[in-house]
PDB file of N, CA and C in Angstrom:
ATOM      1  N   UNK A   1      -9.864   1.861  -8.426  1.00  0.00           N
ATOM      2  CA  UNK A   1      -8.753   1.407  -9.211  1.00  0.00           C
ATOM      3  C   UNK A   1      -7.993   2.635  -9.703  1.00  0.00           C
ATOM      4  N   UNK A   2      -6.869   2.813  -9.654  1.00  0.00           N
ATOM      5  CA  UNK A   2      -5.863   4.022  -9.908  1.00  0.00           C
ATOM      6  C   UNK A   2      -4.954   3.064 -11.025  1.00  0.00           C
ATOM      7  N   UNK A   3      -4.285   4.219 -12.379  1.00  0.00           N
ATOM      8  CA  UNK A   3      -3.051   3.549 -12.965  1.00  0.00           C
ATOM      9  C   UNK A   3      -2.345   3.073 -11.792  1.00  0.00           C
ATOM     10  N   UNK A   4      -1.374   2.095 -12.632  1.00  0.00           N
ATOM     11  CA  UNK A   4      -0.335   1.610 -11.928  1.00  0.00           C
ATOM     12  C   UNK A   4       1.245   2.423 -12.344  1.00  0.00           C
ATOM     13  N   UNK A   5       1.954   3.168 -11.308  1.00  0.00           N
ATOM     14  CA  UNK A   5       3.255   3.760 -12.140  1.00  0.00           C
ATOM     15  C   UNK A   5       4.685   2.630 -11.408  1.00  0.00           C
ATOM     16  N   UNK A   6       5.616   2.310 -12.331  1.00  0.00           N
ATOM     17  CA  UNK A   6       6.089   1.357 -11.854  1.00  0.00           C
ATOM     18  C   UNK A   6       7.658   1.551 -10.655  1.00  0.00           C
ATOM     19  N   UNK A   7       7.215   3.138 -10.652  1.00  0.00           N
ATOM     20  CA  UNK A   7       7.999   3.438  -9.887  1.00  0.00           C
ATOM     21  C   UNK A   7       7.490   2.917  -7.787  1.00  0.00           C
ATOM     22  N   UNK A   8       6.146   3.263  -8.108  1.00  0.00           N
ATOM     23  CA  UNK A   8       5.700   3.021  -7.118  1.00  0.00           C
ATOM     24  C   UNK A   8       5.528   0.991  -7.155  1.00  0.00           C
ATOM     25  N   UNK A   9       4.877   0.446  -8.106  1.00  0.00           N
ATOM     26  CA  UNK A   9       5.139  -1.390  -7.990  1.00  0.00           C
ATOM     27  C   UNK A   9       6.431  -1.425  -7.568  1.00  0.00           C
ATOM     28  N   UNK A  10       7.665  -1.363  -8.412  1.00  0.00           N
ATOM     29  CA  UNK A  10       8.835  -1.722  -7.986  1.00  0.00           C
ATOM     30  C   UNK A  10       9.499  -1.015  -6.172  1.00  0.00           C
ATOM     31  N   UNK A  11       9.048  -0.249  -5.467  1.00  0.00           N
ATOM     32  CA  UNK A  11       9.252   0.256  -4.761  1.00  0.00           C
ATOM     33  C   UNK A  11       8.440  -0.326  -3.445  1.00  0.00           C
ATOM     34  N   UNK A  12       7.572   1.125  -2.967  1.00  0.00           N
ATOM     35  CA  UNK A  12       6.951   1.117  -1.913  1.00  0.00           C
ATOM     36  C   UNK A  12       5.662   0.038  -1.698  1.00  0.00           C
ATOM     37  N   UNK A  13       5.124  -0.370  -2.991  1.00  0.00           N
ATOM     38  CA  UNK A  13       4.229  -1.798  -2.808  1.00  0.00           C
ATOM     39  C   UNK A  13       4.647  -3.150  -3.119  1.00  0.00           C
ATOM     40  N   UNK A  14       5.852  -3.347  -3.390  1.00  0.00           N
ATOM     41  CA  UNK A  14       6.110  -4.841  -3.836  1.00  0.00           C
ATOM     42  C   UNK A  14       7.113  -4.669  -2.060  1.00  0.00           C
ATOM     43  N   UNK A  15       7.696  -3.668  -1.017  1.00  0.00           N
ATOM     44  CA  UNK A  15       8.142  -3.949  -0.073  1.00  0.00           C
ATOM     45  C   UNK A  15       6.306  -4.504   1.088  1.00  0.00           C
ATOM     46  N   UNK A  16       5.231  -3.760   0.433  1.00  0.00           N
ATOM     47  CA  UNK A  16       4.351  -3.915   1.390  1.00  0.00           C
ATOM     48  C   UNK A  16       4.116  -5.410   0.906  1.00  0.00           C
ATOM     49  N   UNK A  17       4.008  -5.576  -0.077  1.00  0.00           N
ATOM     50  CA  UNK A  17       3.392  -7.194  -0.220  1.00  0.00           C
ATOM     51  C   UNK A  17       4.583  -8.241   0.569  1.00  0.00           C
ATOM     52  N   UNK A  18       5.812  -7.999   0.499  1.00  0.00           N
ATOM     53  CA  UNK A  18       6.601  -8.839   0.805  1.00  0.00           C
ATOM     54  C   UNK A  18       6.506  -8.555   2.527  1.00  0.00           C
ATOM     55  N   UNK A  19       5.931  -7.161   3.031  1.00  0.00           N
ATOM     56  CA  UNK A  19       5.544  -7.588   4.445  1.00  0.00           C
ATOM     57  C   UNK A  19       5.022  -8.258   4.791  1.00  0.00           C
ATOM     58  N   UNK A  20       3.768  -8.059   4.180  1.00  0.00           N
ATOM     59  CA  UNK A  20       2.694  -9.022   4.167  1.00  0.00           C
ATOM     60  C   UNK A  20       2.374 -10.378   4.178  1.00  0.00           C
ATOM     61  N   UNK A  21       3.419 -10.730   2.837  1.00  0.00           N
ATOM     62  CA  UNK A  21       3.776 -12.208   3.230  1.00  0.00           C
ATOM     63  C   UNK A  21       4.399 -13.124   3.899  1.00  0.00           C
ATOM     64  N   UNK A  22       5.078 -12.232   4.576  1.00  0.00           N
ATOM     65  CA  UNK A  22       6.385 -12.332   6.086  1.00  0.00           C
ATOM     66  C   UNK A  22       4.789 -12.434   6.848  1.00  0.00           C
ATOM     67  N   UNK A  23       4.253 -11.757   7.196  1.00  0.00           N
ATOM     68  CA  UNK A  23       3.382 -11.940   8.229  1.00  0.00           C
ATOM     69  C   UNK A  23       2.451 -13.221   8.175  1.00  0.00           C
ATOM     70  N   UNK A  24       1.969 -13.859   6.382  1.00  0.00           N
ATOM     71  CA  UNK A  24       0.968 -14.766   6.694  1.00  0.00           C
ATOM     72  C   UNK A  24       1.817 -15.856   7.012  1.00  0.00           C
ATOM     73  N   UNK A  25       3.569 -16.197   6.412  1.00  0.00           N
ATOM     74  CA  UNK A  25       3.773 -17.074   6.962  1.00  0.00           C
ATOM     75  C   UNK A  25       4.100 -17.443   8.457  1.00  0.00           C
ATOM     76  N   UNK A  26       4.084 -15.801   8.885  1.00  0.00           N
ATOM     77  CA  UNK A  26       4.323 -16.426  10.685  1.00  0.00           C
ATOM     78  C   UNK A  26       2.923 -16.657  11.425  1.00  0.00           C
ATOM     79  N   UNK A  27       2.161 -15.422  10.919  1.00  0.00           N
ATOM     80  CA  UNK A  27       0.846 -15.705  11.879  1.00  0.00           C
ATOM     81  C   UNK A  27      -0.198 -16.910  11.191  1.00  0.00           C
ATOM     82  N   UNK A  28      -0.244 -17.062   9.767  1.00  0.00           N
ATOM     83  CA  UNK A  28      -0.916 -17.769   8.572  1.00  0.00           C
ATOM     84  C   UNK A  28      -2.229 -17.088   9.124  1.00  0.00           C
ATOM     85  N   UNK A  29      -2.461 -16.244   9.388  1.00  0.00           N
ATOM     86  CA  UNK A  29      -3.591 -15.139   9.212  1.00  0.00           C
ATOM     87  C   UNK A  29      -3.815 -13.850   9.696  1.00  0.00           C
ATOM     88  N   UNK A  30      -3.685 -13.237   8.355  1.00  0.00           N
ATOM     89  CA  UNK A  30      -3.377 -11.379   8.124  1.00  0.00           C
ATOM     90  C   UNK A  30      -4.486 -11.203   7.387  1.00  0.00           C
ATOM     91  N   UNK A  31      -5.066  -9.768   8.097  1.00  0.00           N
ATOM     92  CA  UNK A  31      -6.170  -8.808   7.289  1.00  0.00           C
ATOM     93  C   UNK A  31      -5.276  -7.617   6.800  1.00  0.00           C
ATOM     94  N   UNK A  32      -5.926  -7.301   5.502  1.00  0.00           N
ATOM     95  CA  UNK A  32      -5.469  -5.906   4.924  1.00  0.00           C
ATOM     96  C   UNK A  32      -6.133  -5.615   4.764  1.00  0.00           C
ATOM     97  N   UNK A  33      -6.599  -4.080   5.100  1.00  0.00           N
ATOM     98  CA  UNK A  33      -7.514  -3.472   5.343  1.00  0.00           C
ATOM     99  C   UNK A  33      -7.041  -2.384   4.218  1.00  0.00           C
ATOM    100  N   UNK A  34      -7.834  -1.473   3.316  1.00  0.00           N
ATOM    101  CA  UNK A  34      -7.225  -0.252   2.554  1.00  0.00           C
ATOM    102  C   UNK A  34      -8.428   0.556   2.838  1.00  0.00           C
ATOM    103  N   UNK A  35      -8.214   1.817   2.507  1.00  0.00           N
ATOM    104  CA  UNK A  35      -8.439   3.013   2.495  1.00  0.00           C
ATOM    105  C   UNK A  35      -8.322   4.214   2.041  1.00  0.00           C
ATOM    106  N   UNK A  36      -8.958   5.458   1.897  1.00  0.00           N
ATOM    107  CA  UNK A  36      -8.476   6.888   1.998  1.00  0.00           C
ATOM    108  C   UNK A  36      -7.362   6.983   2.889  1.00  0.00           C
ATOM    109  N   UNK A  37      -6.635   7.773   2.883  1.00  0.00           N
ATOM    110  CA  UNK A  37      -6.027   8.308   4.321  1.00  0.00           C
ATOM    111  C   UNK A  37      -6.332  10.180   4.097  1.00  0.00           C
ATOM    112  N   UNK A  38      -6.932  10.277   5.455  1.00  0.00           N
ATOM    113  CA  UNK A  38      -7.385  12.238   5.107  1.00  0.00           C
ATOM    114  C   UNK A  38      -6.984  12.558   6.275  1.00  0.00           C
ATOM    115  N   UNK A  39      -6.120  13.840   5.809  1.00  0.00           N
ATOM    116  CA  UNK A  39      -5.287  14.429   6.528  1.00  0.00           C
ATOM    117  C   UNK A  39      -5.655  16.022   6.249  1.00  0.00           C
ATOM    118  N   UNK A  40      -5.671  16.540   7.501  1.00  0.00           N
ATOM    119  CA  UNK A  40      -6.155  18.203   7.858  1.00  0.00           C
ATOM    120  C   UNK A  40      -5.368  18.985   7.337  1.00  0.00           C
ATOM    121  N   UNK A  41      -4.268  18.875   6.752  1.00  0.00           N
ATOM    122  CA  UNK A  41      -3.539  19.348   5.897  1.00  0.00           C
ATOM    123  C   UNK A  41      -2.858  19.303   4.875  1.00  0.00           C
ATOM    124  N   UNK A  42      -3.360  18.245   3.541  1.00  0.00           N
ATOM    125  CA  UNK A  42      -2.915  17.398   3.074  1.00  0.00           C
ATOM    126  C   UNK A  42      -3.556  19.168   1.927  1.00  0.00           C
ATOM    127  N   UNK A  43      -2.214  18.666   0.775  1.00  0.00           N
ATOM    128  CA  UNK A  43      -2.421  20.163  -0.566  1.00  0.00           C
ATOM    129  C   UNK A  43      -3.020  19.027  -1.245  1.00  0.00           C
ATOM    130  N   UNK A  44      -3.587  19.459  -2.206  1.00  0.00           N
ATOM    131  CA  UNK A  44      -4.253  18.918  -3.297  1.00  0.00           C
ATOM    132  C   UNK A  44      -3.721  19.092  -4.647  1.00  0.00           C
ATOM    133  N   UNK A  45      -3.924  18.048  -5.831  1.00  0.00           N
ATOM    134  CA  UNK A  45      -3.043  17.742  -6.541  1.00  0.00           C
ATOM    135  C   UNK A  45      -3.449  17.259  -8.122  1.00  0.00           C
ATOM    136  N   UNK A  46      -3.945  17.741  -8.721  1.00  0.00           N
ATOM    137  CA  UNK A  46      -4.898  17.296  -9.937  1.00  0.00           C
ATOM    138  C   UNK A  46      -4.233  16.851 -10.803  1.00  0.00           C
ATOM    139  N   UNK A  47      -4.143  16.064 -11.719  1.00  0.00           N
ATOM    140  CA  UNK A  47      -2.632  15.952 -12.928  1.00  0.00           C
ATOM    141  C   UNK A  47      -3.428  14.941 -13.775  1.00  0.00           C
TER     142      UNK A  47
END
């Protein structure tokens, strides 16, 4: 569980949910899968 900042809700995850729900009503069955994502060059970021 991470805060929530509402720059990111209003943005880049309320477009993924509304993919998402485009998809269950066409296929009426979608997996979401989450994760890490690790990348060989990814900087690091403490705050």
């Amino acid at each position: 569980m991470t805060p929530q900042k509402s720059y990111l809700n209003q943005g880049a995850w309320l477009a993924l949910e509304e993919k998402v729900r485009n998809m269950v009503n066409k296929y009426k069955v979608v997996y979401v899968m989450t994760g890490p994502l690790y990348e060989r060059d990814a900087t690091t970021s403490f705050r």
